[in-house]
PDB file of N, CA and C in Angstrom:
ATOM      1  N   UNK A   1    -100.220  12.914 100.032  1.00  0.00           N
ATOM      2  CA  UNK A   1     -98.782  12.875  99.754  1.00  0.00           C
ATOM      3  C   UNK A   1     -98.035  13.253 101.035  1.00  0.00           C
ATOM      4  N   UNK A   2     -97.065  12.741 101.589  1.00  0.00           N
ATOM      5  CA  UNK A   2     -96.086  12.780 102.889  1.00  0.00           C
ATOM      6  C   UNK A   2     -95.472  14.127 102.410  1.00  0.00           C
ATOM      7  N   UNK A   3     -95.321  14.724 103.597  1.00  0.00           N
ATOM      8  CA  UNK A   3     -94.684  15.893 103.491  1.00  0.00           C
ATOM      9  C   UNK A   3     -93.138  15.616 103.789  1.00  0.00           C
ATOM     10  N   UNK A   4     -92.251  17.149 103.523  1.00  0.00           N
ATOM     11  CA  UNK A   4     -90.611  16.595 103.434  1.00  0.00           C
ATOM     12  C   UNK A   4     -90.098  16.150 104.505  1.00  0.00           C
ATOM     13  N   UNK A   5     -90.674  16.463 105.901  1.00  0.00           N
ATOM     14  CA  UNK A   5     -89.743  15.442 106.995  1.00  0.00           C
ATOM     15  C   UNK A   5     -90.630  13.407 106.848  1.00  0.00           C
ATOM     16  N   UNK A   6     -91.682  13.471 106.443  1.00  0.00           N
ATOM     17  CA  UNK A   6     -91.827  12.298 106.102  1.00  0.00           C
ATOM     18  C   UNK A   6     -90.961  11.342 104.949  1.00  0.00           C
ATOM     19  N   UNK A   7     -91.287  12.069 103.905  1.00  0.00           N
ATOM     20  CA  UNK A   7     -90.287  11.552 102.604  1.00  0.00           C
ATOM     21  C   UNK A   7     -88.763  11.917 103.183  1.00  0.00           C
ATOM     22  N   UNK A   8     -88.082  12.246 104.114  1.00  0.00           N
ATOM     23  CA  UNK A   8     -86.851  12.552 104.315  1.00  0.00           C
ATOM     24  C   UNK A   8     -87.093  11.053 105.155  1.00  0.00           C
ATOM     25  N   UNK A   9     -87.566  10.380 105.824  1.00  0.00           N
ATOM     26  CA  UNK A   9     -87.699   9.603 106.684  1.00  0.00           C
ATOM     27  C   UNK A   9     -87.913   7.988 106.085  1.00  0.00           C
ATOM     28  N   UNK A  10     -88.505   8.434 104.680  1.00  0.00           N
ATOM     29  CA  UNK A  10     -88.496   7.149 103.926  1.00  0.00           C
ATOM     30  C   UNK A  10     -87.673   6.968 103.248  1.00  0.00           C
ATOM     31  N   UNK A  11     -87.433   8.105 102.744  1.00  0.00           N
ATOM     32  CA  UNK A  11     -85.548   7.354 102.059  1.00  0.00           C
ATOM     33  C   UNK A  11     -84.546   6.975 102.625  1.00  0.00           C
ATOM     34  N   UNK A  12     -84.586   7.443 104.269  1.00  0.00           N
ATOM     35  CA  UNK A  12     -83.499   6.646 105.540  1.00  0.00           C
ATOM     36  C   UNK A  12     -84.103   5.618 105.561  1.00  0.00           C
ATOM     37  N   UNK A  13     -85.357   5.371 105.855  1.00  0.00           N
ATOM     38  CA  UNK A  13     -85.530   3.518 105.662  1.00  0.00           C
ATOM     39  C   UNK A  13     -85.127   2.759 104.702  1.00  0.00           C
ATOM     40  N   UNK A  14     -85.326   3.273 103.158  1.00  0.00           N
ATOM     41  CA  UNK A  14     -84.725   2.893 102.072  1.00  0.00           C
ATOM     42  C   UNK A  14     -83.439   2.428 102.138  1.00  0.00           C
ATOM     43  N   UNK A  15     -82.427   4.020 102.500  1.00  0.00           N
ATOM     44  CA  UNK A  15     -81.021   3.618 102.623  1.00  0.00           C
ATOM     45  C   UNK A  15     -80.988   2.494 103.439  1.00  0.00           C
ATOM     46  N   UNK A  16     -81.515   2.261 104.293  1.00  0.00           N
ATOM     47  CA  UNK A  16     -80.960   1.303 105.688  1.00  0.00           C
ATOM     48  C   UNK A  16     -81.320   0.432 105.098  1.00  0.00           C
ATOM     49  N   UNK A  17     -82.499  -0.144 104.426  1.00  0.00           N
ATOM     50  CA  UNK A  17     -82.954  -1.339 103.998  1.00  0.00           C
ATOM     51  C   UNK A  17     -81.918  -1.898 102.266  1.00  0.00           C
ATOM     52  N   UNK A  18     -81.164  -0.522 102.215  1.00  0.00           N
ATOM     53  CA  UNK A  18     -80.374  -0.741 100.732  1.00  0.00           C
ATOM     54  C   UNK A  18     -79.521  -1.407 101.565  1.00  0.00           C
ATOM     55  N   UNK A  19     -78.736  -0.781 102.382  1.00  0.00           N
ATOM     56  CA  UNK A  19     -77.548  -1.739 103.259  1.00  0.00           C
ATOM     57  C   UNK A  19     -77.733  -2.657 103.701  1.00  0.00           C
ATOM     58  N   UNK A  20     -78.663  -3.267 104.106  1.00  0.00           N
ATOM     59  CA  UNK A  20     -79.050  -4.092 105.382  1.00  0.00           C
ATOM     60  C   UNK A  20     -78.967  -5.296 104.134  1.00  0.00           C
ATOM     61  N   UNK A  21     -79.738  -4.729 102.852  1.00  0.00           N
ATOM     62  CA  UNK A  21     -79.910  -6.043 101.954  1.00  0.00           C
ATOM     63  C   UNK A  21     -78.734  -6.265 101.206  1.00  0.00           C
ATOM     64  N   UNK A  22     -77.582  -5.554 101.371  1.00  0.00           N
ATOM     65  CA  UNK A  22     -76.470  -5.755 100.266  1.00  0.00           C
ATOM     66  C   UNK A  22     -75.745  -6.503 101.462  1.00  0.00           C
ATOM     67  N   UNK A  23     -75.787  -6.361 102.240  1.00  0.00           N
ATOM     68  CA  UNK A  23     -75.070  -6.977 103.453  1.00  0.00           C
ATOM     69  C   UNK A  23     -75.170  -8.379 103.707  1.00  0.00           C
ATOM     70  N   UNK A  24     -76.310  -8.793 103.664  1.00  0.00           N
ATOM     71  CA  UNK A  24     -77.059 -10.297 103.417  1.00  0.00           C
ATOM     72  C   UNK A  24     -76.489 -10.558 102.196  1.00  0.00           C
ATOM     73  N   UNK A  25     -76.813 -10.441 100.975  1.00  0.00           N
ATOM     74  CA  UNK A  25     -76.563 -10.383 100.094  1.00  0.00           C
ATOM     75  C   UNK A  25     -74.873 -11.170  99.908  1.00  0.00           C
ATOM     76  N   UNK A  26     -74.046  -9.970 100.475  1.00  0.00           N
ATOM     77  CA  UNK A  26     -72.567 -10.141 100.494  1.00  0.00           C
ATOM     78  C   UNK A  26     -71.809 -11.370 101.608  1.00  0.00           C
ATOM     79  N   UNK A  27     -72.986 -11.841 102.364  1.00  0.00           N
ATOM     80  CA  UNK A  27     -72.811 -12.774 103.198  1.00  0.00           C
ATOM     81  C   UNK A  27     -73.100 -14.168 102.643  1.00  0.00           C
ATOM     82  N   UNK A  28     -74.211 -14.194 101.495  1.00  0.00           N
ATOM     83  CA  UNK A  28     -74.388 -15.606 100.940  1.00  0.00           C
ATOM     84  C   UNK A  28     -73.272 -15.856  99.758  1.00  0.00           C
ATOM     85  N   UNK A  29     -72.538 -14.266  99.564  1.00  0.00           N
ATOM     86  CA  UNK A  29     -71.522 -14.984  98.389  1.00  0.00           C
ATOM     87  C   UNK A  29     -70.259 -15.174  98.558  1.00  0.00           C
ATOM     88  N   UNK A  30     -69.738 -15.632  97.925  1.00  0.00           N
ATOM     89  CA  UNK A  30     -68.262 -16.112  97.797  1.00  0.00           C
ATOM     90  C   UNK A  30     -67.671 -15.452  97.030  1.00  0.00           C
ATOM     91  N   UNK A  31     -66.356 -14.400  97.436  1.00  0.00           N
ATOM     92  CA  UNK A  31     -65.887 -12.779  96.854  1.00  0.00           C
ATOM     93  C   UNK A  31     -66.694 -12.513  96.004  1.00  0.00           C
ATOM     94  N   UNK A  32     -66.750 -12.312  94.935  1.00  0.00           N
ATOM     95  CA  UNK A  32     -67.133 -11.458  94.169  1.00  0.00           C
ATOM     96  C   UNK A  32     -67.920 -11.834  92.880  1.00  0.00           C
ATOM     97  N   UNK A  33     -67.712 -13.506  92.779  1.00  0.00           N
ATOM     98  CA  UNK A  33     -68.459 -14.021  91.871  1.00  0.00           C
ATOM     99  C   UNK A  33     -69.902 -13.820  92.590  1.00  0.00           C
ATOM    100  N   UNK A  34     -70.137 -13.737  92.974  1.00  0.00           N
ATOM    101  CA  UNK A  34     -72.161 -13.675  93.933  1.00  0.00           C
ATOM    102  C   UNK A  34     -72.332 -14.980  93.375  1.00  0.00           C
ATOM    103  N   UNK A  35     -71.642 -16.235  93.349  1.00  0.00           N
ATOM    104  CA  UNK A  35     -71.628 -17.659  93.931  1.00  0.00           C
ATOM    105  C   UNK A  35     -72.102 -17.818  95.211  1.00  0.00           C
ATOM    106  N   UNK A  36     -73.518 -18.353  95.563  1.00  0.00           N
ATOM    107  CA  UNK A  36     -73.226 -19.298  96.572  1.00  0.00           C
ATOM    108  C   UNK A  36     -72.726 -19.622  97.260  1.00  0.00           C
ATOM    109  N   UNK A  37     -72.596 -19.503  98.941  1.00  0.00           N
ATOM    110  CA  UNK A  37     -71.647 -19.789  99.796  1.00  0.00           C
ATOM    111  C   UNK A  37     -72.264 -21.016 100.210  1.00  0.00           C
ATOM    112  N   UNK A  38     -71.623 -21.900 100.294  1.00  0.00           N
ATOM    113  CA  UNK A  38     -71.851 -23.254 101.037  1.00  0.00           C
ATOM    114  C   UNK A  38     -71.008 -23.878 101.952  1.00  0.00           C
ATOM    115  N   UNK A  39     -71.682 -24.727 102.919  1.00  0.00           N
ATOM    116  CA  UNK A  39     -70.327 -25.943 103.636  1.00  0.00           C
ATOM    117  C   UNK A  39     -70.244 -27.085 103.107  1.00  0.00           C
ATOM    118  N   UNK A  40     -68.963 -26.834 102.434  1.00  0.00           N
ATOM    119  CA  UNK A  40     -68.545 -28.292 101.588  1.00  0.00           C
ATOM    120  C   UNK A  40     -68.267 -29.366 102.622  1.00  0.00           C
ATOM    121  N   UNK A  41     -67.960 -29.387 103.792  1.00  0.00           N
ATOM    122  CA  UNK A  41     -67.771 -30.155 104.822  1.00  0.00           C
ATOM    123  C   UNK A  41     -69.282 -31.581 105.371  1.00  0.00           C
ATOM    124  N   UNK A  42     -70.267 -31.050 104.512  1.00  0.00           N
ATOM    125  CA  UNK A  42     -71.595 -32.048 105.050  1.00  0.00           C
ATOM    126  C   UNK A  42     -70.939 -33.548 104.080  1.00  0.00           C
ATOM    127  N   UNK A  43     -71.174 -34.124 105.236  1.00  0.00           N
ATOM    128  CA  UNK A  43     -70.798 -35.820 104.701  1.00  0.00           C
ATOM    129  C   UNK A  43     -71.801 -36.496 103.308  1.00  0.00           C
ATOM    130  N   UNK A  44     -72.737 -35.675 102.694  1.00  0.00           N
ATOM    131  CA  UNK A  44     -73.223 -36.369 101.469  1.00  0.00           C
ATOM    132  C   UNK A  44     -73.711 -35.344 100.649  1.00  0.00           C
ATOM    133  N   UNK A  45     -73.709 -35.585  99.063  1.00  0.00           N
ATOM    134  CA  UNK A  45     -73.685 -34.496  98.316  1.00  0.00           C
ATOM    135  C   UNK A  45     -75.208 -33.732  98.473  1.00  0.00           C
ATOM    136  N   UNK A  46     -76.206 -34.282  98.905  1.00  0.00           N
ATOM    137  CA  UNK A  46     -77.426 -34.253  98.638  1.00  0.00           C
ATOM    138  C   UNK A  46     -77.864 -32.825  99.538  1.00  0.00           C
ATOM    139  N   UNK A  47     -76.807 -32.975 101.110  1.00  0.00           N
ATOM    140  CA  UNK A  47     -77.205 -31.904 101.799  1.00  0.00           C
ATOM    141  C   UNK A  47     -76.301 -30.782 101.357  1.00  0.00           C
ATOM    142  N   UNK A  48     -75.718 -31.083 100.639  1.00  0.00           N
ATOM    143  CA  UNK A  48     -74.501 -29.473  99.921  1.00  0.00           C
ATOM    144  C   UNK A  48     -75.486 -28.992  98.316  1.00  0.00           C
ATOM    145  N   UNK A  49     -76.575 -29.640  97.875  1.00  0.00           N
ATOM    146  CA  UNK A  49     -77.148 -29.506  96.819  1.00  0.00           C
ATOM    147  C   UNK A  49     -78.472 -28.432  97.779  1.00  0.00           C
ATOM    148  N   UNK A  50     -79.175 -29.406  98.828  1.00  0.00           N
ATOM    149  CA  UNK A  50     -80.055 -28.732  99.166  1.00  0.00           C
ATOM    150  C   UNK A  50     -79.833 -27.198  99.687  1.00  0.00           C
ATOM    151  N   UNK A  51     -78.667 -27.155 100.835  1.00  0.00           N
ATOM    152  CA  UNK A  51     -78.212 -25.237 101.053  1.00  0.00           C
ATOM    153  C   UNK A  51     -77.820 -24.814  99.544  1.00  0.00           C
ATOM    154  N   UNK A  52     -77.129 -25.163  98.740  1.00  0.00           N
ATOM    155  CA  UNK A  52     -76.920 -24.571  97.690  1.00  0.00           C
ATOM    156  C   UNK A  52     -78.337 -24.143  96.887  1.00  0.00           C
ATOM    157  N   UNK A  53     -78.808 -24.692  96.820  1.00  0.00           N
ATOM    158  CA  UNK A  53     -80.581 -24.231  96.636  1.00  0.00           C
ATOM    159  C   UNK A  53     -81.144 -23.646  97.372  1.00  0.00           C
ATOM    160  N   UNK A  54     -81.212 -23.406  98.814  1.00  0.00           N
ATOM    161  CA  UNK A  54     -81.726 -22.446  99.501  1.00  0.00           C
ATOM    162  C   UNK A  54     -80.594 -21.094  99.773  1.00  0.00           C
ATOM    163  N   UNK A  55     -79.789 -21.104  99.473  1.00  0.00           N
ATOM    164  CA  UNK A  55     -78.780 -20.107  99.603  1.00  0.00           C
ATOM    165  C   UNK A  55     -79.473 -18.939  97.990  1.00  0.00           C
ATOM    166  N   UNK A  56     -79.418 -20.234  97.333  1.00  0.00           N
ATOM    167  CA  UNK A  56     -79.512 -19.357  95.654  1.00  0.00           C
ATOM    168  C   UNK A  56     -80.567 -19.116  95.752  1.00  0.00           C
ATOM    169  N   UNK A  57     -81.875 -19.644  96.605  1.00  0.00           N
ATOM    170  CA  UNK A  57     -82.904 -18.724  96.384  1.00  0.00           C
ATOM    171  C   UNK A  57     -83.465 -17.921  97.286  1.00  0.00           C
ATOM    172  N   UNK A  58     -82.589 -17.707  98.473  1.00  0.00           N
ATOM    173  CA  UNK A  58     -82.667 -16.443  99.456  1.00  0.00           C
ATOM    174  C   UNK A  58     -81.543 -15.115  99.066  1.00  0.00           C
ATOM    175  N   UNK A  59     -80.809 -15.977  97.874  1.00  0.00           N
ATOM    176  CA  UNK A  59     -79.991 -14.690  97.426  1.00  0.00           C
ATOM    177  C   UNK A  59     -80.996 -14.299  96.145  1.00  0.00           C
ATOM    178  N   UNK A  60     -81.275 -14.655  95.211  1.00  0.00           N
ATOM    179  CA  UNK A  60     -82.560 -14.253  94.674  1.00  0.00           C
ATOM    180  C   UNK A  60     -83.534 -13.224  95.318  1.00  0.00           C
ATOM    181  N   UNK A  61     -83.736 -14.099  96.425  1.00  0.00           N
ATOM    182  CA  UNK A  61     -85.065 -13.173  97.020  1.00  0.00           C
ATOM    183  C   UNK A  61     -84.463 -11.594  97.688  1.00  0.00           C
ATOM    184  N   UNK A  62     -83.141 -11.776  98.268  1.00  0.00           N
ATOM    185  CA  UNK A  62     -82.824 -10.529  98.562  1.00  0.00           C
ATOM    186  C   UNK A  62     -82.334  -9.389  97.394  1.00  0.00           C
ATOM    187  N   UNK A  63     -81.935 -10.377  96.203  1.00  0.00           N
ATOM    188  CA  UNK A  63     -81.388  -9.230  95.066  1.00  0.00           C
ATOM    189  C   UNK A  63     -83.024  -8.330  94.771  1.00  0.00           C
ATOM    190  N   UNK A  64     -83.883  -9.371  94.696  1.00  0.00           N
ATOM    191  CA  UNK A  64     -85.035  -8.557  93.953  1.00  0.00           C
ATOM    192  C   UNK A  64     -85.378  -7.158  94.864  1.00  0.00           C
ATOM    193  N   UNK A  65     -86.064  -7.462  96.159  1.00  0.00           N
ATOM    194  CA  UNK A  65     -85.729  -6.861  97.123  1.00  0.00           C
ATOM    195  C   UNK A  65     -84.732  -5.259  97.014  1.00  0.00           C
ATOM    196  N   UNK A  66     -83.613  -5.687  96.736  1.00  0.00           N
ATOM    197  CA  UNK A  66     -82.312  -4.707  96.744  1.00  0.00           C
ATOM    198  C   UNK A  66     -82.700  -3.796  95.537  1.00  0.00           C
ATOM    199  N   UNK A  67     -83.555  -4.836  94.175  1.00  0.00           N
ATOM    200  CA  UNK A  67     -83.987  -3.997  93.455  1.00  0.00           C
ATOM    201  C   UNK A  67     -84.820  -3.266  93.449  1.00  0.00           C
ATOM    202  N   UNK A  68     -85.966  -3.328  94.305  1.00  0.00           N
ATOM    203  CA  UNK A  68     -87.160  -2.678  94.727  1.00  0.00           C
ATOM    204  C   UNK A  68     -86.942  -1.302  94.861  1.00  0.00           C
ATOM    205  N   UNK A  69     -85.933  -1.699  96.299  1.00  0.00           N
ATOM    206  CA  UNK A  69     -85.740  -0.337  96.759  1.00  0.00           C
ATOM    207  C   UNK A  69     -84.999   0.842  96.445  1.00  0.00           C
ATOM    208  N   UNK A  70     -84.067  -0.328  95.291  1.00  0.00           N
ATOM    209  CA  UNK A  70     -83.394   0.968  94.069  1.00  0.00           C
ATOM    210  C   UNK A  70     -84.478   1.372  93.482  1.00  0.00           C
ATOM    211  N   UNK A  71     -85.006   0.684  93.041  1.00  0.00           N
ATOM    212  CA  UNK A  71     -86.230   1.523  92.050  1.00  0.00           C
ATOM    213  C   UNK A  71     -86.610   2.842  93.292  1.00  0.00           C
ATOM    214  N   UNK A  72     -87.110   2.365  94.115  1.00  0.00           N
ATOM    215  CA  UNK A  72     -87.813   3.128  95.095  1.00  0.00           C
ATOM    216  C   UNK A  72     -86.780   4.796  95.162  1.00  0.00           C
ATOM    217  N   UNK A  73     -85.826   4.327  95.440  1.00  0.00           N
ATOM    218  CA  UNK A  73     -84.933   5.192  95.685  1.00  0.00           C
ATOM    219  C   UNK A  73     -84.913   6.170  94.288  1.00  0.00           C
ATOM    220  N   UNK A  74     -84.284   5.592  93.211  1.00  0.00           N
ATOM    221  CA  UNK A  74     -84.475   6.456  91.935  1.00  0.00           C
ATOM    222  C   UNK A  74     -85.409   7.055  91.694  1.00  0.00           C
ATOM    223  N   UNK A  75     -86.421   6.503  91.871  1.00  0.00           N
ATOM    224  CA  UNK A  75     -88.086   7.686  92.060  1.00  0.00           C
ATOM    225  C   UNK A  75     -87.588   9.105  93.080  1.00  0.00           C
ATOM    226  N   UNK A  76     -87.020   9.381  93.914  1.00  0.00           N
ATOM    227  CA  UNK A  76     -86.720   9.835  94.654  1.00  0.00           C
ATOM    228  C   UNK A  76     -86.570  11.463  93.547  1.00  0.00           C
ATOM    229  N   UNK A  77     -85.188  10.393  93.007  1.00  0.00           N
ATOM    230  CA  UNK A  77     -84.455  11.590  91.852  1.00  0.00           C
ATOM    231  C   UNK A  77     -85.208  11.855  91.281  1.00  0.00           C
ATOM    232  N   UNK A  78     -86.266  11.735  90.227  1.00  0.00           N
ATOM    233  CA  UNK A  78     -87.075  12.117  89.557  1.00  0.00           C
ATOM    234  C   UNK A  78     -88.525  12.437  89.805  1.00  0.00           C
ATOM    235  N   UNK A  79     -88.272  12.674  91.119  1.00  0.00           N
ATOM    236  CA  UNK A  79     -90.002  12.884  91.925  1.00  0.00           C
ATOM    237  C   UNK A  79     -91.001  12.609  91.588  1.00  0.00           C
ATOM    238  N   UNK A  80     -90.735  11.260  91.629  1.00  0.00           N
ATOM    239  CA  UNK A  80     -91.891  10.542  91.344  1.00  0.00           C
ATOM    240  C   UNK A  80     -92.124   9.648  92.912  1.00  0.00           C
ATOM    241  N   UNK A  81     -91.394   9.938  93.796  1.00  0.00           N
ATOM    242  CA  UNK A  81     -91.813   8.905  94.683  1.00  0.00           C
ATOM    243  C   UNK A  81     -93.044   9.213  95.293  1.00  0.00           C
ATOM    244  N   UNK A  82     -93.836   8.090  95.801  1.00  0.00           N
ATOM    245  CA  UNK A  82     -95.027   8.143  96.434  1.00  0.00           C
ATOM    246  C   UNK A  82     -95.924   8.105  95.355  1.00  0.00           C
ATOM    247  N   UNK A  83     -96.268   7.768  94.009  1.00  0.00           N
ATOM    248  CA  UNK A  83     -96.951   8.097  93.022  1.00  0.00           C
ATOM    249  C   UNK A  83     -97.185   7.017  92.289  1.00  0.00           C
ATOM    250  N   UNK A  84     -98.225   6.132  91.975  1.00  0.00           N
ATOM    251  CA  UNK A  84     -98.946   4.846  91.708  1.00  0.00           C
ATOM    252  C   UNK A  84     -98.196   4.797  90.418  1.00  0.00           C
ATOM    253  N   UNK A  85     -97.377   3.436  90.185  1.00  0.00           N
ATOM    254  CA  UNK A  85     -96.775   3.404  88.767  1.00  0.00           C
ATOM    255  C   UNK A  85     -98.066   3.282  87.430  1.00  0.00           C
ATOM    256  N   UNK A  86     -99.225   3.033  88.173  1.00  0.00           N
ATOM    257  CA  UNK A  86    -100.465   2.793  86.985  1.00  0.00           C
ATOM    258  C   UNK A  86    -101.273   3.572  86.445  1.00  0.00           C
ATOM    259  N   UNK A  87    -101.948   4.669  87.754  1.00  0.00           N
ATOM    260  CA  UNK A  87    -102.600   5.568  87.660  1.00  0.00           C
ATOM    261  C   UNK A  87    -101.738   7.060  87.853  1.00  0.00           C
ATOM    262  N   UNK A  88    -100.895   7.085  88.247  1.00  0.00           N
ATOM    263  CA  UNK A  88    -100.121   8.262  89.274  1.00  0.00           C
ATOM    264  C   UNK A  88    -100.874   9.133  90.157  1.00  0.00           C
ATOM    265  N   UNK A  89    -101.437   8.411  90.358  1.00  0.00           N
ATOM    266  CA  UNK A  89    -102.569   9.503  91.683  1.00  0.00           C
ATOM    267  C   UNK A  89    -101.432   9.283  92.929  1.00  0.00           C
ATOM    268  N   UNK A  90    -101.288   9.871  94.108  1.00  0.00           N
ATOM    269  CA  UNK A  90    -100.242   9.549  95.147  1.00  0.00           C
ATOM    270  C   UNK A  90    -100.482   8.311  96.046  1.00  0.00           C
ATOM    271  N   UNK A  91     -99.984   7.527  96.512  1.00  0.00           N
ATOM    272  CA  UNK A  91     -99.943   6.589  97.108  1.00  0.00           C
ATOM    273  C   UNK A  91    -100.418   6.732  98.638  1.00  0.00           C
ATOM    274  N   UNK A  92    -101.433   6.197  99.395  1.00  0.00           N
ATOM    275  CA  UNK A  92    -101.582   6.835 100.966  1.00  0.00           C
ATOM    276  C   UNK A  92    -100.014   6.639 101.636  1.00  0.00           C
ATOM    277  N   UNK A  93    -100.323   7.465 102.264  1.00  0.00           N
ATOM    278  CA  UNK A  93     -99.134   7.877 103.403  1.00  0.00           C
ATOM    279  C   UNK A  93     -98.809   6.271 104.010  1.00  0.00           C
ATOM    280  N   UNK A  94     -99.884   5.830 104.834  1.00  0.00           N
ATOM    281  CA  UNK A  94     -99.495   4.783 105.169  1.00  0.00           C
ATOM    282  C   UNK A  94     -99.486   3.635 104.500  1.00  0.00           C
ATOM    283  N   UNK A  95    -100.088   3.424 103.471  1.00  0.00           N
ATOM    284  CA  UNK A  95     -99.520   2.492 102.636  1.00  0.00           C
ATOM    285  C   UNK A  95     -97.984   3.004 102.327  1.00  0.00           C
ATOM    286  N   UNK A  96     -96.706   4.075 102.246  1.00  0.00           N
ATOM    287  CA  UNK A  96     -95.676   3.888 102.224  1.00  0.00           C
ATOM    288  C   UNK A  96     -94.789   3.693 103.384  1.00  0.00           C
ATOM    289  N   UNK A  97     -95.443   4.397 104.126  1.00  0.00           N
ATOM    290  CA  UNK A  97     -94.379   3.907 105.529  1.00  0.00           C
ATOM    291  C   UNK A  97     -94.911   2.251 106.185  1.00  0.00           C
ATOM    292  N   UNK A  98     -95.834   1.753 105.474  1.00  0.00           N
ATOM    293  CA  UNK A  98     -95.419  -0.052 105.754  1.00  0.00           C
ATOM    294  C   UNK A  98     -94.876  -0.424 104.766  1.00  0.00           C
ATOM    295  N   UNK A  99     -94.872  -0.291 103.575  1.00  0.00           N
ATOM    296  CA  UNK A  99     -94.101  -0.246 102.261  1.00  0.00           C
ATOM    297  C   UNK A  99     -93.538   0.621 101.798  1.00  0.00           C
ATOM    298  N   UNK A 100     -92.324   1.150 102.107  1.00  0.00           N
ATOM    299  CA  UNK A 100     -92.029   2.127 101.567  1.00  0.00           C
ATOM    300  C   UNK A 100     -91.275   2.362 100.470  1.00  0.00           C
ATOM    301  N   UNK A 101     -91.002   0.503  99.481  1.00  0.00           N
ATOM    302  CA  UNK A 101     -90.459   0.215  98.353  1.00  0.00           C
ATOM    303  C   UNK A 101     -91.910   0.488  96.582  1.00  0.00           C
ATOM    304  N   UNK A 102     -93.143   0.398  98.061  1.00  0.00           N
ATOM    305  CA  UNK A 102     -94.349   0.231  96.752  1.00  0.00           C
ATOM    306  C   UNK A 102     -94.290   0.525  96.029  1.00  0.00           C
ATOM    307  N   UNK A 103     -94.511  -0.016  94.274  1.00  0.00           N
ATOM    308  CA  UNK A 103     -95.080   0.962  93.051  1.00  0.00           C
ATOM    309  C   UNK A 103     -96.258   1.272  93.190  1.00  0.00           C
ATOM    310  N   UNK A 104     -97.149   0.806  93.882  1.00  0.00           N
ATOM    311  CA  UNK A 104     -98.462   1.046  93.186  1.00  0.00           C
ATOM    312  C   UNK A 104     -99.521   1.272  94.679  1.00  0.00           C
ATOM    313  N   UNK A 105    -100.870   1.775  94.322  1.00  0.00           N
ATOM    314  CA  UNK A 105    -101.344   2.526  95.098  1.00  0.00           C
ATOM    315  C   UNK A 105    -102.351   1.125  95.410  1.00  0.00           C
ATOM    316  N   UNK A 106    -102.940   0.801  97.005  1.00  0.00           N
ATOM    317  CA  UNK A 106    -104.163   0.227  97.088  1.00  0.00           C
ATOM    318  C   UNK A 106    -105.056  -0.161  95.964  1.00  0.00           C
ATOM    319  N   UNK A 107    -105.409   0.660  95.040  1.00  0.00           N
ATOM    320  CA  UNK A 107    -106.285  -0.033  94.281  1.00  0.00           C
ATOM    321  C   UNK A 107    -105.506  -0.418  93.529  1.00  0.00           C
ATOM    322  N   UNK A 108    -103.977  -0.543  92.972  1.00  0.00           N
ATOM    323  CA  UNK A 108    -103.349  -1.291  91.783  1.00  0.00           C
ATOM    324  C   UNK A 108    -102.253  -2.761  92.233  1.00  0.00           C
ATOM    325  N   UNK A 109    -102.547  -2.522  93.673  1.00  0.00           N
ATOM    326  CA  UNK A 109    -101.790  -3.725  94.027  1.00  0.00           C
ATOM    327  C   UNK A 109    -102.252  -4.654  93.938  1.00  0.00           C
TER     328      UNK A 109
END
């Protein structure tokens, strides 16, 4: 289990990676509906269909993401972080600082 200047060090990655992904996030949408940002300006509908499909599914991929690391983060509050969602034995050290969103320990991934 990481000791407190470690776990103080993974929830600043967390935070940064909470911002970094709401930021992206707030860049593929259009105010506030989390619509799709597109350029209506491409001369045929086919290439405003295709970014609209890769927009919606890199905003997908970053919401899940954004959710991860909430989860990650809320473990925090309830000290559970670092702790296998399957078994709860603790998670290796370095398996969290390359992942530091993980639920689950080496043997449950």
């Amino acid at each position: 289990m990481p000791d407190q200047t470690s776990l103080s060090t993974l929830r600043g990655q967390l935070e940064d990676e909470r911002e970094r992904l709401s930021g992206q996030i707030a860049a593929l949408t259009v105010g506030h509906d989390e619509s799709p940002a597109y350029d209506d300006n491409f001369a045929d509908s086919g290439q405003v269909a295709a970014e609209q499909g890769e927009n919606k599914a890199l905003l997908n991929q970053f919401q899940e993401q954004l959710d991860e690391v909430d989860h990650a983060l809320a473990k925090f509050d309830d000290d559970t972080f670092g702790l296998c969602e399957v078994c709860g034995r603790p998670i290796a050290e370095a398996r969290l600082e390359a992942m530091p969103a993980t639920r689950f320990c080496i043997d449950h991934a």
